[in-house]
Protein backbone atom coordinates (compact mmCIF):
# COMPACT_ATOMS: atom_id res chain seq x y z
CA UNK A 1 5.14 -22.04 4.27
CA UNK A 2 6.20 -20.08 1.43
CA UNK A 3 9.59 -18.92 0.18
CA UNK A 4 10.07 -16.13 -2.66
CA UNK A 5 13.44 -16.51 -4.56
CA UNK A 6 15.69 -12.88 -4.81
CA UNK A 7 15.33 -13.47 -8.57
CA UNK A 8 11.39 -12.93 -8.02
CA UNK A 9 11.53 -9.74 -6.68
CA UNK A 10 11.03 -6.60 -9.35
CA UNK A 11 12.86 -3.63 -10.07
CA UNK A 12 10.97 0.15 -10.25
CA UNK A 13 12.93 3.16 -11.70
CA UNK A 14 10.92 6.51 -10.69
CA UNK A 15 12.40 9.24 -12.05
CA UNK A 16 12.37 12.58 -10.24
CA UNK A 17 10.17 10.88 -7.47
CA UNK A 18 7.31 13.29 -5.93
CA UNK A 19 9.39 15.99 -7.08
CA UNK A 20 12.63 14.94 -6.04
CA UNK A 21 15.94 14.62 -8.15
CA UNK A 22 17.02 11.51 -10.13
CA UNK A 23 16.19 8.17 -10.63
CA UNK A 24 15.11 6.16 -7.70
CA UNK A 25 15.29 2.36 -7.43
CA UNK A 26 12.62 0.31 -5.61
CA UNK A 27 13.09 -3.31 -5.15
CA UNK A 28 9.89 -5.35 -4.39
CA UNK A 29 10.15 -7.58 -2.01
CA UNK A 30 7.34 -9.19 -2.57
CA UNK A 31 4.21 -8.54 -4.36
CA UNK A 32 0.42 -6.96 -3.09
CA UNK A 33 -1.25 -10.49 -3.11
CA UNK A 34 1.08 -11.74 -0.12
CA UNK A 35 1.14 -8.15 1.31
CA UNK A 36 -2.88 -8.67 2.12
CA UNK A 37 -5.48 -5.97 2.31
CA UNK A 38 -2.95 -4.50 5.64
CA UNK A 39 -0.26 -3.26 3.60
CA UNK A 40 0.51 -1.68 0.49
CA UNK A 41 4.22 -1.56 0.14
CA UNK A 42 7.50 -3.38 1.21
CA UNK A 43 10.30 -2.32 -0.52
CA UNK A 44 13.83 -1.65 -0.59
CA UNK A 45 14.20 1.71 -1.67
CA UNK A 46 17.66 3.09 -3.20
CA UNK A 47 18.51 6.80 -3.60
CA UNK A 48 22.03 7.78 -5.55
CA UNK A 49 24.37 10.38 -3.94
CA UNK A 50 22.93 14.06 -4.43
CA UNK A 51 19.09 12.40 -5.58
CA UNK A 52 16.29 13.12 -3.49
CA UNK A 53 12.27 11.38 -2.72
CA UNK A 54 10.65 15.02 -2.82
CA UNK A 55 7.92 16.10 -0.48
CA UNK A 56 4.49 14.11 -0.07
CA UNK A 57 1.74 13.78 2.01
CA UNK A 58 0.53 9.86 3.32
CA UNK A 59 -3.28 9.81 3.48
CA UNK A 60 -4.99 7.04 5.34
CA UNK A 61 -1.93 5.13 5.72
CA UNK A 62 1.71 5.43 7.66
CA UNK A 63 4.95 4.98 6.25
CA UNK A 64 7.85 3.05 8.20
CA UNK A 65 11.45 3.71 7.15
CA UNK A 66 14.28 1.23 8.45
CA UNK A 67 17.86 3.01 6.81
CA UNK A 68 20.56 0.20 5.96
CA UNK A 69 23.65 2.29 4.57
CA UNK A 70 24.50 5.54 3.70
CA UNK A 71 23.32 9.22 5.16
CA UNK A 72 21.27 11.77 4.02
CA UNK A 73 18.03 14.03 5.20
CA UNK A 74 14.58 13.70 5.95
CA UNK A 75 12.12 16.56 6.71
CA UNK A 76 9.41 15.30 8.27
CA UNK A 77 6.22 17.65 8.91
CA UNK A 78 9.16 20.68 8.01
CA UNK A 79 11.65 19.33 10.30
CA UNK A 80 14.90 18.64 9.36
CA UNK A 81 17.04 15.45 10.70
CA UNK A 82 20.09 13.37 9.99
CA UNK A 83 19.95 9.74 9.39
CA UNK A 84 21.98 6.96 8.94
CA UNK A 85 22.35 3.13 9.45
CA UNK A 86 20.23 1.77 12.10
CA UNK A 87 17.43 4.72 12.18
CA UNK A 88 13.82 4.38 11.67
CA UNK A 89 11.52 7.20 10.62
CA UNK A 90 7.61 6.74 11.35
CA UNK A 91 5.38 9.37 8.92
CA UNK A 92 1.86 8.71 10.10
CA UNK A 93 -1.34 9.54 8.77
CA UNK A 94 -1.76 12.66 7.37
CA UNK A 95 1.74 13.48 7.65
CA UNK A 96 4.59 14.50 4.93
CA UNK A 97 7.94 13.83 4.54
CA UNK A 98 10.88 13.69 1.63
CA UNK A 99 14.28 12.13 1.59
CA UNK A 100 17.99 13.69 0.44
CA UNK A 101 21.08 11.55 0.03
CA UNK A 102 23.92 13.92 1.51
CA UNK A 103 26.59 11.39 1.33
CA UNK A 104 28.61 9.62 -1.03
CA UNK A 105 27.57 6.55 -1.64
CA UNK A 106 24.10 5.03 -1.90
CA UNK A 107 21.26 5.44 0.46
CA UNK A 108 19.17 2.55 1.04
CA UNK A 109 16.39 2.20 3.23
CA UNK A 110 13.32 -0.45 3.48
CA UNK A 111 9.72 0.92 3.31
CA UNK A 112 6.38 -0.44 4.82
CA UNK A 113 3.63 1.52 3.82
CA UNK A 114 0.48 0.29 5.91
CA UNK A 115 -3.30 1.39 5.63
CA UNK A 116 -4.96 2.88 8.44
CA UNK A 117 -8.20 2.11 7.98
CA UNK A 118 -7.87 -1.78 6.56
């Protein structure tokens, strides 16, 4: 068994993300060593009212997105949808997507990023 403490997890500021607006926090949850060879991201992902994740393409890997609070936007593949609370967005292989906070307070999701071809 194997237990990380919160205070082990770190802190990533991207600014103006793939072309998005403002400074996006990612908190990792844990680190690549535990991920494995499977996975190459789990993260709790933070966007500030108005900020955006721009556009971006996954290659040889999915993304899984798992919203916790706020609303905002994704465009996935050029198609526009609301999300909130409770929703899950799936960008597979090959596949682009990018992320707008349209509400008021914080939008924060988890991510999984898993490769394909592990």
């Amino acid at each position: 068994m194997m237990i990380e403490q919160s205070k082990s997890k770190r802190l990533e500021i991207k600014q103006n993300m793939r072309g998005g607006k403002g400074d996006i926090e990612i908190t990792h949850i844990t680190n690549n060593e535990i991920l494995g060879k499977n996975c190459r991201l789990f993260a709790q992902i933070t966007v500030k009212p108005g900020d955006s994740i721009g556009e971006h393409q996954h290659i040889n890997e999915r993304e899984v997105f798992y919203f916790l609070q706020g609303k905002g936007i994704v465009i996935d593949n050029g198609k526009e949808a609301e999300i909130g609370p409770g929703d899950v967005m799936v960008t597979p292989d090959q596949s682009s997507h990018s992320v707008i906070n349209t509400g008021d307070e914080d939008l924060v999701f988890m991510a999984l990023i898993l490769n394909e071809n592990a």
